[in-house]
Protein backbone atom coordinates (compact mmCIF):
# COMPACT_ATOMS: atom_id res chain seq x y z
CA UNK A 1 76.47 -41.95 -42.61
CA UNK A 2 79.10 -43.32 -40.29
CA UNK A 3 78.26 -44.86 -36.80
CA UNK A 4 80.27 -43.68 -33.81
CA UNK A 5 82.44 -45.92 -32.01
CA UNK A 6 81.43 -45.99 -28.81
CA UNK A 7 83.52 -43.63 -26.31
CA UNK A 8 85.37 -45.87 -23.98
CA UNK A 9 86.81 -44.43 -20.15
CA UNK A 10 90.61 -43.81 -20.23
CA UNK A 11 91.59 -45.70 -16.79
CA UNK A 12 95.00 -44.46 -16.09
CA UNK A 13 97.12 -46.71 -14.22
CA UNK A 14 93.99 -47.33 -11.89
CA UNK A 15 94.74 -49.57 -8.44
CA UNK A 16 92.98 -50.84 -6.01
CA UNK A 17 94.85 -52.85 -2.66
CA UNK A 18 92.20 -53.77 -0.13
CA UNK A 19 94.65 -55.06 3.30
CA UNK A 20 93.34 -57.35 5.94
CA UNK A 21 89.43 -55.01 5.46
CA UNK A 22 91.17 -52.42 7.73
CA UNK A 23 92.47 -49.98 4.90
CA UNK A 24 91.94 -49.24 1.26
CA UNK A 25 94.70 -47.46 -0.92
CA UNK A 26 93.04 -46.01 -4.25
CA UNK A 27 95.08 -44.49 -7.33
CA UNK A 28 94.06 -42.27 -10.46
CA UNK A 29 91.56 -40.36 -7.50
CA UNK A 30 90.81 -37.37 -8.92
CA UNK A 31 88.05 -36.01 -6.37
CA UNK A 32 86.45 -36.84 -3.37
CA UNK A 33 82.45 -35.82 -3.21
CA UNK A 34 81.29 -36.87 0.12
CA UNK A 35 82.83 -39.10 3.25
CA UNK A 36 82.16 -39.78 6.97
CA UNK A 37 82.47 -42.70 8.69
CA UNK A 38 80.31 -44.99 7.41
CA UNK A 39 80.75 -43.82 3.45
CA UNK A 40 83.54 -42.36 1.43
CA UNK A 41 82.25 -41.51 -2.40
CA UNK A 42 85.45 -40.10 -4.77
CA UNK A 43 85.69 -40.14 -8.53
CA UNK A 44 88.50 -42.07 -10.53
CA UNK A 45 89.71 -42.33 -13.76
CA UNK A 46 87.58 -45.52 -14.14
CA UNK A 47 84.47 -43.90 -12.39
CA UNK A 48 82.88 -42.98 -9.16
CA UNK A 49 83.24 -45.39 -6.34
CA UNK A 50 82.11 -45.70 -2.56
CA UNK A 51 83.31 -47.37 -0.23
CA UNK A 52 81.21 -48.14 3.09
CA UNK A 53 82.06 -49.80 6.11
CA UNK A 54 82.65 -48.73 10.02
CA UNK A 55 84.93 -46.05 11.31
CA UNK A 56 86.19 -45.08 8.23
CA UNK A 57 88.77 -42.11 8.13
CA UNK A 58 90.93 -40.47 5.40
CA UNK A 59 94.83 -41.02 6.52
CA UNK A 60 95.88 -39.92 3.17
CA UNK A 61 94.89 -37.74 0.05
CA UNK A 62 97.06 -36.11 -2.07
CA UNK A 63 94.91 -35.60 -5.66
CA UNK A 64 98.10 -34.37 -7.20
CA UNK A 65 99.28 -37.65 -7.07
CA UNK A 66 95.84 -38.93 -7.26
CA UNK A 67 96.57 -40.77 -4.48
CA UNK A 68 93.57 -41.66 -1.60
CA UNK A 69 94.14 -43.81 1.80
CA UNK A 70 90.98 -45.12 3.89
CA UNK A 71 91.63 -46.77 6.76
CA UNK A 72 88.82 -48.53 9.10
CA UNK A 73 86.84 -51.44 8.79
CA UNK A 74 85.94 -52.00 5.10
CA UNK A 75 82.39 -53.47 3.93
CA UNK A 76 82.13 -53.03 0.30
CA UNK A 77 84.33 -50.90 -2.85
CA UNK A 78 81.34 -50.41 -5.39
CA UNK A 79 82.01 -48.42 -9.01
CA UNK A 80 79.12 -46.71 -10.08
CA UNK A 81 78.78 -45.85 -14.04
């Protein structure tokens, strides 16, 4: 009988830059479930995340690229698992 080695996430070329709380640039996005301006949740290579603060918008999303912008006043960037 031979164990399984545990299945481990494939984070591709994952990013997060965080400037001055006022906007959040994400890459490896590959969806975005729910936002409004208190709470943006999208999935990553490395998992879900939301981000919450005040006055949030989306300036940029381009999932080809993987590629999401949020600009407003950031609170918190949690991963969920």
């Amino acid at each position: 009988m031979y164990l399984e080695e545990p299945k481990s996430m494939e984070i591709k070329n994952h990013k997060v830059i965080i400037d001055c709380r006022k906007k959040v640039s994400i890459t490896s996005v590959e969806d975005v479930d729910s936002f409004n301006e208190n709470e943006v949740i999208f999935l990553t290579s490395a998992g879900a995340v939301t981000v919450c603060g005040e006055d949030l918008h989306i300036t940029k999303l381009n999932l080809e690229e993987g590629m999401l912008v949020v600009e407003g006043l950031i609170q918190s960037l949690d991963y969920k698992d």
